[in-house]
N, C-alpha and C. Protein backbone atom coordinates (compact mmCIF):
# COMPACT_ATOMS: atom_id res chain seq x y z
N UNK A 1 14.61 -1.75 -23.62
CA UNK A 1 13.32 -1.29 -23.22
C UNK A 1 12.35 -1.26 -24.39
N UNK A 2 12.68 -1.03 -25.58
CA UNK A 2 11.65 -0.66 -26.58
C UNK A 2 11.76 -2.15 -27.37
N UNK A 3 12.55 -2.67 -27.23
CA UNK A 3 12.30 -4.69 -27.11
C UNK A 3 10.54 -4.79 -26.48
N UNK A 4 11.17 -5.00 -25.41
CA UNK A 4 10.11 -5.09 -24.09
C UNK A 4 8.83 -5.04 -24.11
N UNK A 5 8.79 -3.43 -24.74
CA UNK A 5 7.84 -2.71 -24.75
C UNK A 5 6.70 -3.18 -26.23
N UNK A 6 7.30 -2.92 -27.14
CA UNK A 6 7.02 -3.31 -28.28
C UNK A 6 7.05 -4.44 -29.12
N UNK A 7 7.98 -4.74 -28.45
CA UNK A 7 8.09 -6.68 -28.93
C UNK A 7 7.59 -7.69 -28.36
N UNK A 8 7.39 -7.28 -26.80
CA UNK A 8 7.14 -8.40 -26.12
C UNK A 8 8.79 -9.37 -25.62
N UNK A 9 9.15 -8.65 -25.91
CA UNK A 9 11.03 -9.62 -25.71
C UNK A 9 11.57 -9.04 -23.96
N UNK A 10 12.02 -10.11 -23.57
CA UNK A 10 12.83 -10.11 -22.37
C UNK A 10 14.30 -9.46 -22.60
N UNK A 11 14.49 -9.01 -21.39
CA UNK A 11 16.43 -8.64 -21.76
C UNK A 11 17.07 -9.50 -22.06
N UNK A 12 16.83 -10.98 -21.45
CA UNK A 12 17.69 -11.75 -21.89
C UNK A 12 17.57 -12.64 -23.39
N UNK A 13 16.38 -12.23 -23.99
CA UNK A 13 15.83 -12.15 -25.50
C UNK A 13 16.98 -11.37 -26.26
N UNK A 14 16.71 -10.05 -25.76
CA UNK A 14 17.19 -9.17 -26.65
C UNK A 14 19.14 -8.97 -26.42
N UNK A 15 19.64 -9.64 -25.27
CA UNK A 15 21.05 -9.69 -25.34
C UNK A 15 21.19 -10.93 -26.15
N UNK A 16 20.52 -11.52 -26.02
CA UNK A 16 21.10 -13.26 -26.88
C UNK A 16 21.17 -12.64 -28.45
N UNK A 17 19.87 -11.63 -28.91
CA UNK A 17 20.04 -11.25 -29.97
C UNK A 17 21.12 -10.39 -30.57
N UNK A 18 21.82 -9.95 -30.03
CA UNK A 18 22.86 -8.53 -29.83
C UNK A 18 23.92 -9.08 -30.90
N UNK A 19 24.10 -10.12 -31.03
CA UNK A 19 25.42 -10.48 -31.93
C UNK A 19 25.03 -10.35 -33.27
N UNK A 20 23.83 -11.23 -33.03
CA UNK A 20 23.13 -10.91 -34.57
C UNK A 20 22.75 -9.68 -34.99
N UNK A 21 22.53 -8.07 -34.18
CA UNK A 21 22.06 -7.07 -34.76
C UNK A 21 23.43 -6.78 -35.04
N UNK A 22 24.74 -6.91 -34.26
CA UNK A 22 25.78 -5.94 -34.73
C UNK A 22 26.53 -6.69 -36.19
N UNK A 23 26.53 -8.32 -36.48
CA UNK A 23 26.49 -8.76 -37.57
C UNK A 23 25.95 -8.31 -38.29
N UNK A 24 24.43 -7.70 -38.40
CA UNK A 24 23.86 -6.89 -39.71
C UNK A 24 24.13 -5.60 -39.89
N UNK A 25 24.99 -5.22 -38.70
CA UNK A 25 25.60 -3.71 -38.85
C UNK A 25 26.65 -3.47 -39.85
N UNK A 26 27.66 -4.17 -39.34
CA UNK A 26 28.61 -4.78 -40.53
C UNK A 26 28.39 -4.76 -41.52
N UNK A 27 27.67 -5.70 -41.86
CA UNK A 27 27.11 -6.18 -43.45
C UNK A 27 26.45 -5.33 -43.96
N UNK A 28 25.53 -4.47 -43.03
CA UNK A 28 24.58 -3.53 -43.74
C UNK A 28 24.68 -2.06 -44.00
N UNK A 29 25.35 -1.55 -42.54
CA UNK A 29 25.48 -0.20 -42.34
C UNK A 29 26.64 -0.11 -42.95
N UNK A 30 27.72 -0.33 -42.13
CA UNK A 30 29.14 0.23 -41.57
C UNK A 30 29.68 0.54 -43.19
N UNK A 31 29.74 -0.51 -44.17
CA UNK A 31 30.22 -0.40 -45.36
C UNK A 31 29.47 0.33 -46.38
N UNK A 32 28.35 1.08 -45.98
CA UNK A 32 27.60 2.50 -46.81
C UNK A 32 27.67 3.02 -46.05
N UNK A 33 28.01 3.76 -44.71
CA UNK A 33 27.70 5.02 -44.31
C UNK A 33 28.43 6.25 -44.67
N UNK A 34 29.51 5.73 -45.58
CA UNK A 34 30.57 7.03 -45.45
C UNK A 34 29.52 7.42 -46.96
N UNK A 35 28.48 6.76 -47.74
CA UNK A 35 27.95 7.07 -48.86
C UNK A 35 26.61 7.91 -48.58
N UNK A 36 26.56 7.81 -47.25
CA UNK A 36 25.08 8.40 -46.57
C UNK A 36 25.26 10.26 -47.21
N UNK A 37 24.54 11.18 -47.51
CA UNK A 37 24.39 12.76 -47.79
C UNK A 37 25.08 13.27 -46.36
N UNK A 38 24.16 12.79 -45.12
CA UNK A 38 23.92 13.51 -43.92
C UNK A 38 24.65 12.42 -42.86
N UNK A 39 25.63 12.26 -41.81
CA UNK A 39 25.50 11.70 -41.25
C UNK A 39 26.09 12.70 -40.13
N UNK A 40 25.40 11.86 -38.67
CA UNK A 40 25.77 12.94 -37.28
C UNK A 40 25.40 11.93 -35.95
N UNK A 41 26.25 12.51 -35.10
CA UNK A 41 26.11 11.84 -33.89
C UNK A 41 24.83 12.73 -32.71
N UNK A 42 24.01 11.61 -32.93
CA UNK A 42 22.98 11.59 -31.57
C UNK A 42 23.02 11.41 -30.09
N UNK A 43 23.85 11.39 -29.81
CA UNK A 43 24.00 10.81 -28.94
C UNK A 43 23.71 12.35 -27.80
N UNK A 44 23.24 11.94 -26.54
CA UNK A 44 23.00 13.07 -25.69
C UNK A 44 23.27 12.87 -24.37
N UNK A 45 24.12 13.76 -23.85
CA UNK A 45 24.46 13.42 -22.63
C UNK A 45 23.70 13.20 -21.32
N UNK A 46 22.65 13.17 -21.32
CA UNK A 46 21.34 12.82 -20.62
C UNK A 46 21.03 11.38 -20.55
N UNK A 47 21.38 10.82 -21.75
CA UNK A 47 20.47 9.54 -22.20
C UNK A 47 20.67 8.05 -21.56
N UNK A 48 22.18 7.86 -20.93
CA UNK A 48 21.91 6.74 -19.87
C UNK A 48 21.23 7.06 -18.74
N UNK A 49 20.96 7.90 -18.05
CA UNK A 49 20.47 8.37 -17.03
C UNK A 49 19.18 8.16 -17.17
N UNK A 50 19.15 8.98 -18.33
CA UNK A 50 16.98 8.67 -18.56
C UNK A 50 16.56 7.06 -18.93
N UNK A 51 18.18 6.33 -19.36
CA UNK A 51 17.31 4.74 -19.38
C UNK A 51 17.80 4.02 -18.54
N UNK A 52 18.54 4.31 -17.45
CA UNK A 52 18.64 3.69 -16.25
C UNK A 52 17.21 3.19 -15.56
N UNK A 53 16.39 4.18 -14.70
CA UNK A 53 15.28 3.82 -14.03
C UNK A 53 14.76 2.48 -15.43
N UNK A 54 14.84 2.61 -16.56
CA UNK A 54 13.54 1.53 -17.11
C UNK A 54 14.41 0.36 -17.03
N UNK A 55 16.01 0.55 -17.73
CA UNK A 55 16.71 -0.80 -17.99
C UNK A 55 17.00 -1.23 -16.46
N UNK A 56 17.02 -1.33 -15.54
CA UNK A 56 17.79 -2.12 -14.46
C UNK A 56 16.87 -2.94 -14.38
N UNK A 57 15.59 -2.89 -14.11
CA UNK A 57 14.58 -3.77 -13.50
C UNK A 57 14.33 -4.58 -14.92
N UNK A 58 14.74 -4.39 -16.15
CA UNK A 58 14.55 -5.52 -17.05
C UNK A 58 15.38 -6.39 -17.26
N UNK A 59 16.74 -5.62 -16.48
CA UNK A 59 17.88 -6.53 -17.08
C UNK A 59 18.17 -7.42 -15.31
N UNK A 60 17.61 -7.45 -14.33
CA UNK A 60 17.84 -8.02 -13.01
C UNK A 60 16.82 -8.82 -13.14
N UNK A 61 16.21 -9.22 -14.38
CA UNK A 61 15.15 -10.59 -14.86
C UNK A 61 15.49 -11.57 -15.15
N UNK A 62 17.28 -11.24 -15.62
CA UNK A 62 17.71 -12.50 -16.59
C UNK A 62 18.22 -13.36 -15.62
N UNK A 63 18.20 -14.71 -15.32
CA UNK A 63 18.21 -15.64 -14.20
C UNK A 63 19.86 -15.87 -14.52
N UNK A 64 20.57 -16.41 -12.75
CA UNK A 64 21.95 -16.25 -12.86
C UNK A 64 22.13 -17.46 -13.70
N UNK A 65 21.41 -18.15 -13.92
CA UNK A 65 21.92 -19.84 -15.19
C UNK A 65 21.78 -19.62 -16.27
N UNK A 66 21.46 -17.88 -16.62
CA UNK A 66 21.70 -18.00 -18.12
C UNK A 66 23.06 -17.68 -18.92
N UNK A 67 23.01 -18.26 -19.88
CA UNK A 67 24.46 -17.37 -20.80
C UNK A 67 23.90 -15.88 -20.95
N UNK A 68 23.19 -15.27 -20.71
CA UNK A 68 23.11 -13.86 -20.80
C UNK A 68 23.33 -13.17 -19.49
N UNK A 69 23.47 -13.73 -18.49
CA UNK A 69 23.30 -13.56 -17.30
C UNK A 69 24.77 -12.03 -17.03
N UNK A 70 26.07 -12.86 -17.90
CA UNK A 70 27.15 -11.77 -17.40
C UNK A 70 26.74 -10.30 -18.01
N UNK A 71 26.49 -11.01 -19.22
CA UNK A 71 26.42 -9.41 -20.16
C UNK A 71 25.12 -8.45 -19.07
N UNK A 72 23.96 -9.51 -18.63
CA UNK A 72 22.83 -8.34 -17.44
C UNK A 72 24.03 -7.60 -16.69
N UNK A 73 24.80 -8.49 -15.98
CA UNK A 73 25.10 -8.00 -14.58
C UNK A 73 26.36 -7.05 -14.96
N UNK A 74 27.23 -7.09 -16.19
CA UNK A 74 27.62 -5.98 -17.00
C UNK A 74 27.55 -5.52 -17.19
N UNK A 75 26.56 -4.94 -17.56
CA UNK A 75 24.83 -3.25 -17.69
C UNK A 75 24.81 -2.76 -16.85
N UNK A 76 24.63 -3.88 -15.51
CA UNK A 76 23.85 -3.24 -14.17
C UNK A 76 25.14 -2.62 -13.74
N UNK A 77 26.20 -3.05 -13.96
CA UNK A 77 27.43 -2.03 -13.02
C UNK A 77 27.81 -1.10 -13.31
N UNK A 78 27.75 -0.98 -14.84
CA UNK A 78 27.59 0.21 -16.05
C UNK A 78 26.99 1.10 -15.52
N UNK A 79 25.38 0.83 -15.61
CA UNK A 79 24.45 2.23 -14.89
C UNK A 79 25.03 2.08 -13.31
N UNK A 80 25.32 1.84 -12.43
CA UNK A 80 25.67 2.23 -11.38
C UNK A 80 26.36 3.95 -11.45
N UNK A 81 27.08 3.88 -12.47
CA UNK A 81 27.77 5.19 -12.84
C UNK A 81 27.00 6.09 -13.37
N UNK A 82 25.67 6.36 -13.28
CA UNK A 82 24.87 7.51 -13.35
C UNK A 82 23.78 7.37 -12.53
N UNK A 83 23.47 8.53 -12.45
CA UNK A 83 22.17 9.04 -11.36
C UNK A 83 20.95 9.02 -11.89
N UNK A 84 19.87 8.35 -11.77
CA UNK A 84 18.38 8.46 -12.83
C UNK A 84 18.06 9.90 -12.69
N UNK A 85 17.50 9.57 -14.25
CA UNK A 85 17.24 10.88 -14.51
C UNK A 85 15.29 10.68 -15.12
N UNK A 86 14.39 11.28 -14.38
CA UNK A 86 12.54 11.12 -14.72
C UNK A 86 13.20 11.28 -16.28
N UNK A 87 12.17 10.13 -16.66
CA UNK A 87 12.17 10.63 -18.34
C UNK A 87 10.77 11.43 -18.76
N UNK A 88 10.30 11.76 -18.32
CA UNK A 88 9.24 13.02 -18.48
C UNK A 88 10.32 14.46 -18.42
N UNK A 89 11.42 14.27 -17.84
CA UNK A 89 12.11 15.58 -18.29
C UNK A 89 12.77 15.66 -19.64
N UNK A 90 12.55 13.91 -20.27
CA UNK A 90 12.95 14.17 -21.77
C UNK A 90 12.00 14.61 -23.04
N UNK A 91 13.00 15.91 -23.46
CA UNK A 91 11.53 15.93 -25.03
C UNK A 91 11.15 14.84 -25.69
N UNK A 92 9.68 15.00 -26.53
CA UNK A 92 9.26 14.16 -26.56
C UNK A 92 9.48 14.48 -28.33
N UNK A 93 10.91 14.73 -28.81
CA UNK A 93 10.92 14.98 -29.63
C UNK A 93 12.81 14.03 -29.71
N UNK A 94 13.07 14.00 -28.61
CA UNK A 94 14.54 13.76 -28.71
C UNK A 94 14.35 11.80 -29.14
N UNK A 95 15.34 11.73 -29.66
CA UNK A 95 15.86 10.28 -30.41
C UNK A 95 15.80 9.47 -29.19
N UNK A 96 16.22 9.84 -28.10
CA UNK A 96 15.89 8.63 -27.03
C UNK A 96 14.63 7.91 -26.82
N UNK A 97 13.77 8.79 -27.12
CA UNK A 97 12.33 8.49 -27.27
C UNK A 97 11.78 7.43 -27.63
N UNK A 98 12.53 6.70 -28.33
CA UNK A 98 12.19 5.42 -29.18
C UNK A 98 12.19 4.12 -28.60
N UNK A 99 13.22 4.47 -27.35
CA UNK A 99 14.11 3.69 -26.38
C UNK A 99 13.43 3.86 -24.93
N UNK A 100 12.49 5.08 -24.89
CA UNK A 100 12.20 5.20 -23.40
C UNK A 100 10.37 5.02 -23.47
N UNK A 101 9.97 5.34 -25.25
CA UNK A 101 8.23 5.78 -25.69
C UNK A 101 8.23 6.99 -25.19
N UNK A 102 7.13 7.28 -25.71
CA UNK A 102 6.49 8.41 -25.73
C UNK A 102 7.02 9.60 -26.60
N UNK A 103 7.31 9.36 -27.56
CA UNK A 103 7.97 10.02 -29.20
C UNK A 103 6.55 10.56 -29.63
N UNK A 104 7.07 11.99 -29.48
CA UNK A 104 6.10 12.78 -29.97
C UNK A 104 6.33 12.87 -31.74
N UNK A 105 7.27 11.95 -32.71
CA UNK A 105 7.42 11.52 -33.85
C UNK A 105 6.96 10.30 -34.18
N UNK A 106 6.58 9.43 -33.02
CA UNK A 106 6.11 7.92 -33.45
C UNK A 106 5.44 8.14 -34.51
N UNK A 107 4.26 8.61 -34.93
CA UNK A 107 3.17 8.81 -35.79
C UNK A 107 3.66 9.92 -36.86
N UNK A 108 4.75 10.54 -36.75
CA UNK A 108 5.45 11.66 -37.47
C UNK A 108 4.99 11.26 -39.24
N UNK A 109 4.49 12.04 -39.95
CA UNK A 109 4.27 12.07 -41.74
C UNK A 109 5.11 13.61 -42.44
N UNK A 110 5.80 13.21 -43.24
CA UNK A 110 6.17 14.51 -43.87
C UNK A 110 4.99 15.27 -44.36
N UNK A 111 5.26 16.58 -44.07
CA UNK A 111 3.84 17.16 -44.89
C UNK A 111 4.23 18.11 -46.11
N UNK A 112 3.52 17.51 -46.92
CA UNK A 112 4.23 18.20 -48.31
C UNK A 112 2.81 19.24 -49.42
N UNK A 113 3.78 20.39 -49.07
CA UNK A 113 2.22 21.36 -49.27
C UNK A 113 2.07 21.61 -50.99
């Protein structure tokens, strides 16, 4: 969704790209994170639910002749297993935000007095 939104990229853009982001994960993240100060899991039990309603209708775009086509229809059976959830019931402060907009941090500056 925040492809989509902000990039201008299709789902089936942004799955073709998927190999290549987790290749730079590898290479980039995975082998410094244990060097990171702070590290923690974000993750919130809300958060497929609140990107169900946006992801289905982007990912039922990708045409059945593409090579991205399984990985869509792989997603779509995925969210079958949760119930949408309005994302106006998400803060506009939570990390999903980035993924759904409306990040009341998009514009975020440290303020240093």
């Amino acid at each position: 969704m925040r492809d989509a939104r902000e990039r201008g990229y299709s789902a089936q853009a942004t799955i073709s790209r998927w190999e290549s982001v987790r290749r730079g994960e590898k290479r980039h993240i995975f082998p410094y994170q244990e060097n990171a100060d702070v590290m923690f899991n974000s993750a919130l039990v809300y958060e497929l639910a609140a990107l169900k309603p946006l992801a289905e209708p982007l990912l039922r775009q990708v045409p059945y002749n593409a090579p991205e086509y399984i990985e869509a229809r792989r997603l779509l059976a995925f969210l079958e297993w949760f119930l949408p959830l309005d994302a106006s019931l998400v803060p506009g402060n939570s990390i999903v935000r980035e993924f759904l907009g409306g990040s009341s941090l998009k514009d975020f500056k440290i303020w240093r007095g």
